[in-house]
N, C-alpha and C. Protein backbone atom coordinates (compact mmCIF):
# COMPACT_ATOMS: atom_id res chain seq x y z
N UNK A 1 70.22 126.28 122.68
CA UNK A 1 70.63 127.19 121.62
C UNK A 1 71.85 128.00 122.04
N UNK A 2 72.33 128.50 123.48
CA UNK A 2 73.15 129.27 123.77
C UNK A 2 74.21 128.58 123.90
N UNK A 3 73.89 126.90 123.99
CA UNK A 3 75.16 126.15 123.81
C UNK A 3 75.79 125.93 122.40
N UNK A 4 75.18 126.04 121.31
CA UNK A 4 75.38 126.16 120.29
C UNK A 4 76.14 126.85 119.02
N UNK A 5 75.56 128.33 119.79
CA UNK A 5 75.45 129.35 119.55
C UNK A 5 76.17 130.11 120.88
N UNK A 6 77.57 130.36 121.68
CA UNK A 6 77.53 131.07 122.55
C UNK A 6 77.97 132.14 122.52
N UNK A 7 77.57 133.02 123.27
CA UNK A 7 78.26 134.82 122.71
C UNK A 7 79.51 135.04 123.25
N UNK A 8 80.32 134.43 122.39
CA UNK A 8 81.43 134.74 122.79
C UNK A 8 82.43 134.74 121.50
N UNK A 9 83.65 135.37 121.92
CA UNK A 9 84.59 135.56 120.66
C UNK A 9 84.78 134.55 119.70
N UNK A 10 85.50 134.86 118.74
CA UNK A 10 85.85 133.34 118.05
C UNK A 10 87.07 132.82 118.31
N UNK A 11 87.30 131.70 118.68
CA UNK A 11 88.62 131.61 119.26
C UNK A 11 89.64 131.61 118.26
N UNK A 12 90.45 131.72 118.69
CA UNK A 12 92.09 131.49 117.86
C UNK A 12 91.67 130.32 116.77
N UNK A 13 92.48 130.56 115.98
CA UNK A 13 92.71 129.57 114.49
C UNK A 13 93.20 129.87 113.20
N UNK A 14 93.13 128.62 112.27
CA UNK A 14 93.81 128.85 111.23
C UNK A 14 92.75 130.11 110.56
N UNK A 15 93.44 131.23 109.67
CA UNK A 15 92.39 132.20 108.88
C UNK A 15 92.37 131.62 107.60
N UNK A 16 91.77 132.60 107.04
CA UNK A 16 91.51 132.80 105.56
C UNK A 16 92.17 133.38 105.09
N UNK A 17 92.98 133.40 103.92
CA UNK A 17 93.91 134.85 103.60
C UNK A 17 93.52 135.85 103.36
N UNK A 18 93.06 137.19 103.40
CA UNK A 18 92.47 138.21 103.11
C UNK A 18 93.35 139.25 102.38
N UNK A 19 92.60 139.91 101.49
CA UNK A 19 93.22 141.17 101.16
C UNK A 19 93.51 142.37 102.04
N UNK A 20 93.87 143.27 102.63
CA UNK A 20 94.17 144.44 103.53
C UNK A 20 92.96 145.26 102.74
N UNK A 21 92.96 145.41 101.65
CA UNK A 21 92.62 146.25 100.75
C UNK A 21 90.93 145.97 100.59
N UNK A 22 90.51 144.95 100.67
CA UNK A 22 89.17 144.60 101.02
C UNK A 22 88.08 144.97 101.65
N UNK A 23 87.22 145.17 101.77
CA UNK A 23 85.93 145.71 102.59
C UNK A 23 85.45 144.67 103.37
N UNK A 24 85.36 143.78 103.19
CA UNK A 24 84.35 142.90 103.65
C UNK A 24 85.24 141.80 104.24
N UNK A 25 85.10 141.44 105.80
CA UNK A 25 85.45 140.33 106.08
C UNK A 25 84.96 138.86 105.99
N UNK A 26 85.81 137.77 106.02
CA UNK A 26 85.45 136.37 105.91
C UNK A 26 84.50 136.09 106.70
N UNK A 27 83.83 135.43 106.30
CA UNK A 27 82.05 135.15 106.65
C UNK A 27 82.53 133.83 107.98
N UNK A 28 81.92 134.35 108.88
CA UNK A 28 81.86 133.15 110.42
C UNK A 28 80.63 132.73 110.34
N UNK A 29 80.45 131.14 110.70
CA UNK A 29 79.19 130.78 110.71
C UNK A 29 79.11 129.32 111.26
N UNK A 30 78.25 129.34 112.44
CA UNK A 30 77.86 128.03 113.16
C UNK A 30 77.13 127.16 112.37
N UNK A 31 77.46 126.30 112.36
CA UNK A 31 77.22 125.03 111.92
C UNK A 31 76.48 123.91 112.59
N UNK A 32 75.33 123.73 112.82
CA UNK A 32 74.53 122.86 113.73
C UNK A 32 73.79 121.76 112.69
N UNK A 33 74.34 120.62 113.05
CA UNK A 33 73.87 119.21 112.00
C UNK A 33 72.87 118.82 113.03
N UNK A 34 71.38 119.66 112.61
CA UNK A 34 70.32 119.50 113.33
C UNK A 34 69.50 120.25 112.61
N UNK A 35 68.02 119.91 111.85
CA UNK A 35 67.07 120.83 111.84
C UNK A 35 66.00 121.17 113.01
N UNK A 36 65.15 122.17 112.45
CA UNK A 36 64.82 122.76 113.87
C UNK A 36 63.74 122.21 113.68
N UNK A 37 63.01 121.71 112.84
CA UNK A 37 61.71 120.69 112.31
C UNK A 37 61.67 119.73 113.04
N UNK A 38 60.50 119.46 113.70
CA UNK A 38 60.68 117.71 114.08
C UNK A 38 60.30 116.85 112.96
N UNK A 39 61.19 115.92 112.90
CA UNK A 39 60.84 114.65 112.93
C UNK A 39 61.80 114.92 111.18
N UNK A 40 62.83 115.97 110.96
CA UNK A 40 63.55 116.43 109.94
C UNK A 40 65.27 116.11 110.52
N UNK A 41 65.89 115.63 109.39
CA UNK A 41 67.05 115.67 109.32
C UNK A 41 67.83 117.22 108.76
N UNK A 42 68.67 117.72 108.99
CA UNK A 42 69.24 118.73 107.78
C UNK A 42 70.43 119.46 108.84
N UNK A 43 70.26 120.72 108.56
CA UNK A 43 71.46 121.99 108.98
C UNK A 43 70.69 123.19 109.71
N UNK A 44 71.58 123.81 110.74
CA UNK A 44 70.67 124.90 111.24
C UNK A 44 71.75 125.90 111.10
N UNK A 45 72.09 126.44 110.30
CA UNK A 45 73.13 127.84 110.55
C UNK A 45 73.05 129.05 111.17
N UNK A 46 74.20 130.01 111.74
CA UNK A 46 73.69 131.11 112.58
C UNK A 46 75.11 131.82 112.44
N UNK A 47 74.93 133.32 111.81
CA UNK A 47 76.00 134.23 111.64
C UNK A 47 76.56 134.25 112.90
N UNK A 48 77.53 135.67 112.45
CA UNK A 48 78.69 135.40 113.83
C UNK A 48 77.78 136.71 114.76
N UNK A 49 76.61 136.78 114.63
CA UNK A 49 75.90 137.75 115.49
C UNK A 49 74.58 136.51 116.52
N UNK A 50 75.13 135.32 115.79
CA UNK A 50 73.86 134.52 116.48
C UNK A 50 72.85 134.61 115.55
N UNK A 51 72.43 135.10 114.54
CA UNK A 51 71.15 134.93 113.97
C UNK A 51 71.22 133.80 113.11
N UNK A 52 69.70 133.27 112.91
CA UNK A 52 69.92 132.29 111.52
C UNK A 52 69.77 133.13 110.74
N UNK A 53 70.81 132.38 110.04
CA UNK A 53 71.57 132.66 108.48
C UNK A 53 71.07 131.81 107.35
N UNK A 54 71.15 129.91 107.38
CA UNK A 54 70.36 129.08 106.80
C UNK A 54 69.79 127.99 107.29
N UNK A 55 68.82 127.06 106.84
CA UNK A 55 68.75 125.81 107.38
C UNK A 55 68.52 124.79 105.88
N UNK A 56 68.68 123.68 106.40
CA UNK A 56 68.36 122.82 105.37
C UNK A 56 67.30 121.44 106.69
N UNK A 57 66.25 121.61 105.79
CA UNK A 57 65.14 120.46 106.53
C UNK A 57 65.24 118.99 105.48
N UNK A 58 65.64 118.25 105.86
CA UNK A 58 65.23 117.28 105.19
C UNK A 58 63.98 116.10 105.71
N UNK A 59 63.04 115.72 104.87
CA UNK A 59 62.59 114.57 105.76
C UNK A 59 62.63 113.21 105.30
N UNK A 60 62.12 112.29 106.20
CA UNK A 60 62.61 110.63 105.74
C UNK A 60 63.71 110.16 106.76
N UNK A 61 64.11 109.25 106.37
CA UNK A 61 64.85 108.62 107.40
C UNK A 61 66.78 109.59 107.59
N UNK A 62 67.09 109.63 108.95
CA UNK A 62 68.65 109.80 108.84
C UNK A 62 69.41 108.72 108.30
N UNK A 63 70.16 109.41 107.57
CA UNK A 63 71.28 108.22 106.84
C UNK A 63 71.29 107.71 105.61
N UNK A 64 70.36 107.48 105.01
CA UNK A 64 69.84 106.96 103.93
C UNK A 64 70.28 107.97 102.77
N UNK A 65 70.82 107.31 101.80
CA UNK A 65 71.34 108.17 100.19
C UNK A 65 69.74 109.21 99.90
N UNK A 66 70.47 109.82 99.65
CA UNK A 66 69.35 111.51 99.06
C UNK A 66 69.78 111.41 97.80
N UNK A 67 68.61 111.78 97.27
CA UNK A 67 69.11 112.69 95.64
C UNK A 67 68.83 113.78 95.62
N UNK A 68 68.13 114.54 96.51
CA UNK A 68 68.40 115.91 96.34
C UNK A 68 68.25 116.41 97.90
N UNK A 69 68.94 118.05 98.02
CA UNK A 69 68.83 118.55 99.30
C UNK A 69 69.22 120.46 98.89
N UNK A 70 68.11 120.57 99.33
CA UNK A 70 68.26 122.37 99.34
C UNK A 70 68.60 123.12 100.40
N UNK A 71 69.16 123.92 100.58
CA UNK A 71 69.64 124.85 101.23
C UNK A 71 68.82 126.33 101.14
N UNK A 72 67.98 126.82 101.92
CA UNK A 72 67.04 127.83 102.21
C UNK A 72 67.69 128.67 103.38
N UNK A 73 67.01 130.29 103.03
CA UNK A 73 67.24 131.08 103.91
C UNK A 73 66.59 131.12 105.34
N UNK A 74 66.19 131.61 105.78
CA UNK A 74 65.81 131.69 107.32
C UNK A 74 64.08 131.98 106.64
N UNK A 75 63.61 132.12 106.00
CA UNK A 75 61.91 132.26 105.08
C UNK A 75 61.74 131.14 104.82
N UNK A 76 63.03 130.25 104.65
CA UNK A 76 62.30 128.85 103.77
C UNK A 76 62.68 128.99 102.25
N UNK A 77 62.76 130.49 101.75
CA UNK A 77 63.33 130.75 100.17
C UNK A 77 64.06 129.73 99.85
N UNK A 78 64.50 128.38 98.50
CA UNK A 78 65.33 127.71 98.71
C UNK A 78 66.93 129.06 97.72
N UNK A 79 67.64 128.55 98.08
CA UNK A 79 68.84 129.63 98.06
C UNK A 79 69.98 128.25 96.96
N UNK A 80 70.25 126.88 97.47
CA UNK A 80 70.64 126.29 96.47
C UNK A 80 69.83 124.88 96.36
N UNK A 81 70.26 124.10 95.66
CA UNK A 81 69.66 122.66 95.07
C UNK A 81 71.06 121.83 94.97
N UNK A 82 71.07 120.80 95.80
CA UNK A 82 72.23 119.98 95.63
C UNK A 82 71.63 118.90 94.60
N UNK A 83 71.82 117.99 93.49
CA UNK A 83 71.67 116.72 93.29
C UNK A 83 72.39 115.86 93.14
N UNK A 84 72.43 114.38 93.68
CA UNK A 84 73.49 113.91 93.86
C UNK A 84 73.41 113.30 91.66
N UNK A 85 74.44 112.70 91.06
CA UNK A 85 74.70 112.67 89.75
C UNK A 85 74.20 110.75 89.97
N UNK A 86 73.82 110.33 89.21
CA UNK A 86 73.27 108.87 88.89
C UNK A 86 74.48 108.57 88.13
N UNK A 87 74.49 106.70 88.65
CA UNK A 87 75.45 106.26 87.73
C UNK A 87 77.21 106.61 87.40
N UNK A 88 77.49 107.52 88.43
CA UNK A 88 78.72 107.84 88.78
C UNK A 88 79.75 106.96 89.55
N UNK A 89 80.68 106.85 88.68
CA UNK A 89 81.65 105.74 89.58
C UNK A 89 82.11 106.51 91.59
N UNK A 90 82.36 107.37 91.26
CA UNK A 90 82.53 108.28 92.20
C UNK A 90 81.32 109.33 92.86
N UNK A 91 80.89 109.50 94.04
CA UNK A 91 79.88 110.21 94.44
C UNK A 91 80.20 111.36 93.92
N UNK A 92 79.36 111.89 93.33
CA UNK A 92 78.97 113.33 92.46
C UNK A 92 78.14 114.33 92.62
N UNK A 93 78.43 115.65 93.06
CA UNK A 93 77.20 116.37 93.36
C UNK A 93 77.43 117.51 92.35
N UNK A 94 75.86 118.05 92.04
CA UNK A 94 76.06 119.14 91.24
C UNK A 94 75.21 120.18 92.06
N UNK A 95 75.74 121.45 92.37
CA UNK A 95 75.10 122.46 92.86
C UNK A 95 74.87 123.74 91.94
N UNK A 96 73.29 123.09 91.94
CA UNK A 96 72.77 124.61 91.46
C UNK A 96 71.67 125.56 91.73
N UNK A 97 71.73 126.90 91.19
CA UNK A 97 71.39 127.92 91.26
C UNK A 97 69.42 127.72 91.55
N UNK A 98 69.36 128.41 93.62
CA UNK A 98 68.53 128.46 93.56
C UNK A 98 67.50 126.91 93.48
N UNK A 99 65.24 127.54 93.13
CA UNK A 99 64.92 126.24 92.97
C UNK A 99 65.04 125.06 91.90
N UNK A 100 66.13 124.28 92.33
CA UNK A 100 66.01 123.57 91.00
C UNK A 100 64.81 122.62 90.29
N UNK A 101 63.72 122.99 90.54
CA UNK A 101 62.90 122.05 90.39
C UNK A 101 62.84 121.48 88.77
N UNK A 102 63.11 122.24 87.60
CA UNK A 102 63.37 122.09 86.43
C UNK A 102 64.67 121.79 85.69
N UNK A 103 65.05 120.94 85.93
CA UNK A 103 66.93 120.80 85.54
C UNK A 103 67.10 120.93 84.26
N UNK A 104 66.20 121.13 83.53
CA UNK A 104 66.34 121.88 82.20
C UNK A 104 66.94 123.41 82.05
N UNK A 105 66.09 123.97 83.14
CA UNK A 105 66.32 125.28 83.19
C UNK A 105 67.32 125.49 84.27
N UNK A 106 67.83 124.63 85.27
CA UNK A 106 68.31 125.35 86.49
C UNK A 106 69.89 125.45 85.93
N UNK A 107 70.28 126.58 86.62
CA UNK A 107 71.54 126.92 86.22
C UNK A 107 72.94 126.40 87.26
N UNK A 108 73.35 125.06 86.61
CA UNK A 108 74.65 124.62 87.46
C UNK A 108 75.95 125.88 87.87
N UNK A 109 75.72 125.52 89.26
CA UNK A 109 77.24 126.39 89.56
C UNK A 109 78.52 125.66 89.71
N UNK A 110 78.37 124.23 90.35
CA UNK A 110 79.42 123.66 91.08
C UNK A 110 79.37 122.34 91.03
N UNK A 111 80.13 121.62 90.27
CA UNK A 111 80.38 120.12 90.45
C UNK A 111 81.20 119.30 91.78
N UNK A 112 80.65 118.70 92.69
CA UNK A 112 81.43 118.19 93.59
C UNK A 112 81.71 117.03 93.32
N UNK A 113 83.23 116.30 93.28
CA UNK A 113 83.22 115.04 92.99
C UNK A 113 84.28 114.22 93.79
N UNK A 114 83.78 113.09 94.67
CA UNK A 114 84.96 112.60 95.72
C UNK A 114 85.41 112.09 95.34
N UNK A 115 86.94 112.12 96.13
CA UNK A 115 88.06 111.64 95.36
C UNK A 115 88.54 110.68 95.83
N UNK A 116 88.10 109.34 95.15
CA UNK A 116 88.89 107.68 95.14
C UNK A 116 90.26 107.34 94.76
N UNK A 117 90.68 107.22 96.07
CA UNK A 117 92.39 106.58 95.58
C UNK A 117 92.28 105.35 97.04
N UNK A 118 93.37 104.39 96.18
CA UNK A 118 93.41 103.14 97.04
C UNK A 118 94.69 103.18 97.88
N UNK A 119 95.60 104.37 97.44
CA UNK A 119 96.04 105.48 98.63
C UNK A 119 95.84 105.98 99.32
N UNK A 120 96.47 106.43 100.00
CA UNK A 120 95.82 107.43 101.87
C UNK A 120 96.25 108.80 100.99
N UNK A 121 95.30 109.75 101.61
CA UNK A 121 95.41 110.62 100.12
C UNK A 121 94.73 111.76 101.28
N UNK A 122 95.09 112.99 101.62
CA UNK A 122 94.51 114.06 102.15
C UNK A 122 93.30 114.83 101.16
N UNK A 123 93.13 114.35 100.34
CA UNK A 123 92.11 115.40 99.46
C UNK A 123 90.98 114.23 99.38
N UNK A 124 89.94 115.35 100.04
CA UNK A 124 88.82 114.83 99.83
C UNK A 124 87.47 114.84 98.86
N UNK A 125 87.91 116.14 98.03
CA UNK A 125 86.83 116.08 97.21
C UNK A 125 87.43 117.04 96.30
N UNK A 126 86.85 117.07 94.86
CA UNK A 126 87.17 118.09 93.80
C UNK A 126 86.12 118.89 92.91
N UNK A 127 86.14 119.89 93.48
CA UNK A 127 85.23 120.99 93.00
C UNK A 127 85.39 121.94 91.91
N UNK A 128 84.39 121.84 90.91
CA UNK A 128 84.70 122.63 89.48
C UNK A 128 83.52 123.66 89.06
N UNK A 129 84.12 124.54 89.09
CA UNK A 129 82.61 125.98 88.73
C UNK A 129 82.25 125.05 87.17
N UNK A 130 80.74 125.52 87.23
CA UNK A 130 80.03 125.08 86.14
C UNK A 130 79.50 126.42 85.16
N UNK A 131 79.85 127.32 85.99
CA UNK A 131 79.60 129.10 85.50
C UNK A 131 80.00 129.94 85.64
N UNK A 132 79.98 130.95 85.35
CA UNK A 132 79.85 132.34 85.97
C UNK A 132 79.53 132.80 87.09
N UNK A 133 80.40 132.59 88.39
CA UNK A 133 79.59 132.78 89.68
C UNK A 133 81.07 133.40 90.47
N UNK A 134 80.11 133.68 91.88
CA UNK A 134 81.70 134.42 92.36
C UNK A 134 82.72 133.43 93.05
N UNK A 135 82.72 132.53 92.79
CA UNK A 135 83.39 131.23 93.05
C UNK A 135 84.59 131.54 91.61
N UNK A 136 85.99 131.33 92.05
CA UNK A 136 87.09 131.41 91.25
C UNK A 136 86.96 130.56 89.84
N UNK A 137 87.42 131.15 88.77
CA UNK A 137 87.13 130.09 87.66
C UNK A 137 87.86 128.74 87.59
N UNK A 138 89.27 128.92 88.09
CA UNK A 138 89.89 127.52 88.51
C UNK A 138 89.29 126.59 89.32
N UNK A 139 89.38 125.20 89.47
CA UNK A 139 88.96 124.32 90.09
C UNK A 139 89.42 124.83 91.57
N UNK A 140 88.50 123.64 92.46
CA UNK A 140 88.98 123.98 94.13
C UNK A 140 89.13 122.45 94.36
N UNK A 141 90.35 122.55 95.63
CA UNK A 141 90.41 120.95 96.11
C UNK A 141 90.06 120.80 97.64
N UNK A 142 89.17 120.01 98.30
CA UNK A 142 88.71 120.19 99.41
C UNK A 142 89.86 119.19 99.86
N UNK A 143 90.29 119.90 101.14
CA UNK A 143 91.59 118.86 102.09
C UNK A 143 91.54 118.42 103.40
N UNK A 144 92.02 117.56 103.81
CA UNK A 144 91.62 117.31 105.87
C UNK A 144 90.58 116.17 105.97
N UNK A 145 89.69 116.22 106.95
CA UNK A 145 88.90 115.55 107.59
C UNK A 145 87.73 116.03 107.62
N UNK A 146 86.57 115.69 107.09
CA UNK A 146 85.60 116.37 107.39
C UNK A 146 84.73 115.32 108.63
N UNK A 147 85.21 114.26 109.05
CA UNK A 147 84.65 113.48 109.89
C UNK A 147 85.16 114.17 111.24
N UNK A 148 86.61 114.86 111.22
CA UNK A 148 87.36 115.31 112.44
C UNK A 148 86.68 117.05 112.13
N UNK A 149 86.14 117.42 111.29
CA UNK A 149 85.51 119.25 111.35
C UNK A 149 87.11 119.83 110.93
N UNK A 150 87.95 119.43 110.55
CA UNK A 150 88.89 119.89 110.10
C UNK A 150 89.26 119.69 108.38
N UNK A 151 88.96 120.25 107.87
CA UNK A 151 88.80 120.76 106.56
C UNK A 151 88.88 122.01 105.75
N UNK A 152 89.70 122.31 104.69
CA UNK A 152 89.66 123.64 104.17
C UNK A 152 89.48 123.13 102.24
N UNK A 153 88.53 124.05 101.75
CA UNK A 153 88.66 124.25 100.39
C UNK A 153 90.01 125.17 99.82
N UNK A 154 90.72 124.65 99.02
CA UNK A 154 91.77 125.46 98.38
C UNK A 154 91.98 125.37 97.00
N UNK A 155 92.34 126.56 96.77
CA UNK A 155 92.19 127.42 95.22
C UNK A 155 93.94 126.84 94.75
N UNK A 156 94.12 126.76 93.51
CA UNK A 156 95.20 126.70 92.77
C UNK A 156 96.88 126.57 93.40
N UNK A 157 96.19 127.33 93.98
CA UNK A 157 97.45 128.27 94.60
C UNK A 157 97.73 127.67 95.86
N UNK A 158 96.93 127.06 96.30
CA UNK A 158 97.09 126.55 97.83
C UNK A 158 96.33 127.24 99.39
N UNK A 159 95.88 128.59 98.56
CA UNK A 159 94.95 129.10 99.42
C UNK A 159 93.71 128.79 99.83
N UNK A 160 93.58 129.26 101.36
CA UNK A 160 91.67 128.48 102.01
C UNK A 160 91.10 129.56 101.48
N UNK A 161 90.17 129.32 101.01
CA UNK A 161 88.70 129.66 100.35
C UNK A 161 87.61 129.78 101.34
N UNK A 162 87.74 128.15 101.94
CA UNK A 162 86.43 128.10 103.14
C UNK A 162 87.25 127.20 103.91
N UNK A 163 87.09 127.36 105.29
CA UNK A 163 87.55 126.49 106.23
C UNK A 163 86.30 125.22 107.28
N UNK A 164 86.11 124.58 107.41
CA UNK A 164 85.64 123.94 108.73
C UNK A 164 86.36 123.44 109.90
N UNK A 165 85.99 124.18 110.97
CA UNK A 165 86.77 124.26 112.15
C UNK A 165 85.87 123.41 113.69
N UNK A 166 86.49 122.87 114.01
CA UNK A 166 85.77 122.16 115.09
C UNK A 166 85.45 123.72 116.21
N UNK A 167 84.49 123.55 116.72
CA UNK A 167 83.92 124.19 117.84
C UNK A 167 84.13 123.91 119.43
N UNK A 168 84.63 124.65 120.13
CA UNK A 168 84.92 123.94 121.92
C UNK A 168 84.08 123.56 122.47
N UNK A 169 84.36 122.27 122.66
CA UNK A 169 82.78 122.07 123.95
C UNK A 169 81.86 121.94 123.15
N UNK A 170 81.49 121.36 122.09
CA UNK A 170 80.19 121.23 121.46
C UNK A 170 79.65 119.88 121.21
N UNK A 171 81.00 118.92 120.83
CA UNK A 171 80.96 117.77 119.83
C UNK A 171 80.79 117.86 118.53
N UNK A 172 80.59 117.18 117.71
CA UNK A 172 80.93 116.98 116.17
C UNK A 172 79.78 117.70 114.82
N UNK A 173 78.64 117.27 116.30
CA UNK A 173 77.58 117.96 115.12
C UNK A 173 77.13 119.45 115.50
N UNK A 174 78.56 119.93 115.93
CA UNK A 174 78.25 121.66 116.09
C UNK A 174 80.02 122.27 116.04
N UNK A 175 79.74 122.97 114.36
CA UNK A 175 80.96 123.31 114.23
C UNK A 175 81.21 124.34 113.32
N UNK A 176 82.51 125.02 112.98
CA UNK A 176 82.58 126.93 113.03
C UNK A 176 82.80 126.56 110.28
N UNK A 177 82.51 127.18 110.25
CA UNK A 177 82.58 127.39 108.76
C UNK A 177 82.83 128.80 108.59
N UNK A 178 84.54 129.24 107.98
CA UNK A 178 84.85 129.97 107.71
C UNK A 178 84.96 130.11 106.19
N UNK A 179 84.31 131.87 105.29
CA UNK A 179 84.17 131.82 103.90
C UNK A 179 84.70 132.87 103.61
N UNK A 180 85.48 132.98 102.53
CA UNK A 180 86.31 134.16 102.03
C UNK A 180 84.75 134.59 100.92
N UNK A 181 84.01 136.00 101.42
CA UNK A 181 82.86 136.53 100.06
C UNK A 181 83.30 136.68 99.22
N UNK A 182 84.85 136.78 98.79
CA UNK A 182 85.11 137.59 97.73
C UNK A 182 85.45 135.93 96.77
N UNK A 183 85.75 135.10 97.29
CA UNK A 183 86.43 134.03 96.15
C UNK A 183 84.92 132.97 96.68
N UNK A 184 84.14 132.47 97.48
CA UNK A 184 83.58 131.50 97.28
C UNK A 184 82.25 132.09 97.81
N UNK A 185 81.95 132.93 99.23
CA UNK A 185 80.73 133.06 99.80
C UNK A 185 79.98 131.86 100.56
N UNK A 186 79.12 132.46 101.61
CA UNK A 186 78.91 131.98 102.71
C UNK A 186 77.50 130.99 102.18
N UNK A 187 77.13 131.12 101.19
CA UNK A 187 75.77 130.10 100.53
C UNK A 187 77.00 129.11 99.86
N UNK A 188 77.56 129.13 98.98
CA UNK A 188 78.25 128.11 98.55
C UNK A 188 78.92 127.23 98.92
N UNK A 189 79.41 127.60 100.19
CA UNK A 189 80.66 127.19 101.13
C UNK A 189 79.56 126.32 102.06
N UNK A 190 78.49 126.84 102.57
CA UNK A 190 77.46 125.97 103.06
C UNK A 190 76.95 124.74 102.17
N UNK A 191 76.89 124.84 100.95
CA UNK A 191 76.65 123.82 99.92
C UNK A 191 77.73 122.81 99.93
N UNK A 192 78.77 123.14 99.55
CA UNK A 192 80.15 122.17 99.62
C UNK A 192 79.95 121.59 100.77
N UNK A 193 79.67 122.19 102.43
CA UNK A 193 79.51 121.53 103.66
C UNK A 193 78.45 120.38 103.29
N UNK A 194 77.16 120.90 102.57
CA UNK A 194 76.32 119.79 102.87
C UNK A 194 76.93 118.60 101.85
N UNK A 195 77.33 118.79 100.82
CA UNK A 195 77.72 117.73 99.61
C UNK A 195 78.54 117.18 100.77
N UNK A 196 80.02 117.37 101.54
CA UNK A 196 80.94 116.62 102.01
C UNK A 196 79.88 115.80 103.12
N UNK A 197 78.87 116.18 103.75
CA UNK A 197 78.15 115.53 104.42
C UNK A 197 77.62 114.16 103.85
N UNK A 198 76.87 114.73 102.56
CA UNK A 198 76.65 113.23 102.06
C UNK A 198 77.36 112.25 101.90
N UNK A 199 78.57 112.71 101.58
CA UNK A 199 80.08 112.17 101.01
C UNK A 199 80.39 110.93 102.16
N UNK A 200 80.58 111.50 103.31
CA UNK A 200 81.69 110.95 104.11
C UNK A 200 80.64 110.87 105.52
N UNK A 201 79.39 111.82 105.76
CA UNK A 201 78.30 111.10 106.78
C UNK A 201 78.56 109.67 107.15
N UNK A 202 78.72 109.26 108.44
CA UNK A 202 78.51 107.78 109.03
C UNK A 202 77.38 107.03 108.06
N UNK A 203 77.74 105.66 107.46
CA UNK A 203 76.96 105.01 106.80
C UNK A 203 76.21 105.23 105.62
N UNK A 204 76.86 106.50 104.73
CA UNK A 204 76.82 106.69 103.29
C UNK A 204 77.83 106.61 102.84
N UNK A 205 77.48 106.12 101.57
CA UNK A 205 78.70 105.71 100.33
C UNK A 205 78.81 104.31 100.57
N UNK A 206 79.37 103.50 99.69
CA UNK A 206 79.34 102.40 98.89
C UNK A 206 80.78 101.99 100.09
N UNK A 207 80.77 100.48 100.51
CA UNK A 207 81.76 100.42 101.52
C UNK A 207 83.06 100.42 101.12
N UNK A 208 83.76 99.88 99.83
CA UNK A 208 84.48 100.21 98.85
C UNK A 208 84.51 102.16 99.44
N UNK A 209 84.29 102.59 99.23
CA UNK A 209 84.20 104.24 99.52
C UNK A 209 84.60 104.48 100.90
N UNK A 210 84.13 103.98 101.81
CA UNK A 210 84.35 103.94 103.19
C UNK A 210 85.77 103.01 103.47
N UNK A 211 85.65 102.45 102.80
CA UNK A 211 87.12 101.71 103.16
C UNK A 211 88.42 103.01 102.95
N UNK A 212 88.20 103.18 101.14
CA UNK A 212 89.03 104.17 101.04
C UNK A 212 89.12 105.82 102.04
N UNK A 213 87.96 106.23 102.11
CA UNK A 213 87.96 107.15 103.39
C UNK A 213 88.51 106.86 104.59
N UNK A 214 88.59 105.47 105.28
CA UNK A 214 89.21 105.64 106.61
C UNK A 214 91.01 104.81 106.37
N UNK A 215 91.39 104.92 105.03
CA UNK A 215 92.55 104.86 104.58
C UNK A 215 93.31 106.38 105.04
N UNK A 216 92.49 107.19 104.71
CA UNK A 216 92.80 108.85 104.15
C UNK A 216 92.86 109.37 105.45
């Protein structure tokens, strides 16, 4: 865990843009592609104080297409509901509000949808609010590598929203997620992480998909 998690500064890197004028700084948060469950696939998150922040448990086999995956607080509360969209030419996720167990009632926040070109193309995914949430009303375009932990969500304008940053000394499945609270927040920005996971994870998606990904 202390390798994971070590108490130490955050190193140098690209930021977030911030307001001066702001209260609240951009949300730091470890990233561990590990649940703490045995015999569970998922996420173990931990603020920039070391505590858990979220996890996601999944069970069943690693690797294998999901149709759904929640994101819970450190109680187990689930906090979001990813589902992946059926019948989509393009992998599709919709994130919403909380337990979705009733998709009648659950309230969509966020459409994730990857982006197929038979071009080498830096954008990896395209994200569209489905509501009223503190996520910007303009679309977001996710850019970089999420196989290399180098990745940023950006707003209209060209600004990071949320960053993923590789970690020193860790390897791949332990890495830094930076979130601006005021335009996206540190639950949502964790959601987009897990959708790009499904996305571009070793040995998901359609090979047609994978072809085009290691074009990009």
């Amino acid at each position: 865990m202390a390798k994971v998690h070590p108490n130490a500064a955050v190193a140098p890197g690209p930021t977030i843009t911030s307001n001066p004028s702001a209260d609240e700084p951009p949300a730091v948060l470890t990233v561990w592609r590990k649940s703490l469950l045995f015999n569970c696939d998922g996420f173990t998150v931990f603020d920039a104080k070391g505590n858990l922040a979220f996890r996601v448990d999944c069970y069943g086999a690693s690797g294998h297409r999901r149709a759904e995956v929640v994101l819970m607080d450190v109680a187990g509360k689930p906090l979001l509901t990813l589902r992946r969209k059926k019948f989509s030419l393009a992998e599709h996720w919709v994130i919403y509000d909380g337990d979705a167990a009733d998709p009648a009632k659950s309230k969509p926040l966020l459409s994730v949808r990857r982006h197929v070109s038979l071009r080498a193309s830096k954008t990896l995914a395209h994200v569209t609010p489905l509501a009223s949430t503190t996520a910007a009303e303009a679309a977001f375009v996710v850019e970089g590598s999420y196989g290399r932990r180098a990745c940023a969500v950006r707003d209209t304008r060209g600004d990071a929203v949320a960053q993923v940053r590789r970690k020193e000394s860790v390897g791949d499945d332990v890495f830094r997620l930076v979130a601006d609270p005021r335009r996206l927040g540190a639950p949502l920005a964790m959601g987009l992480v897990i959708a790009l996971d499904e996305m571009f994870a070793a040995g998901r998606g359609s090979s047609l998909l994978r072809r085009t990904w290691s074009a990009a």
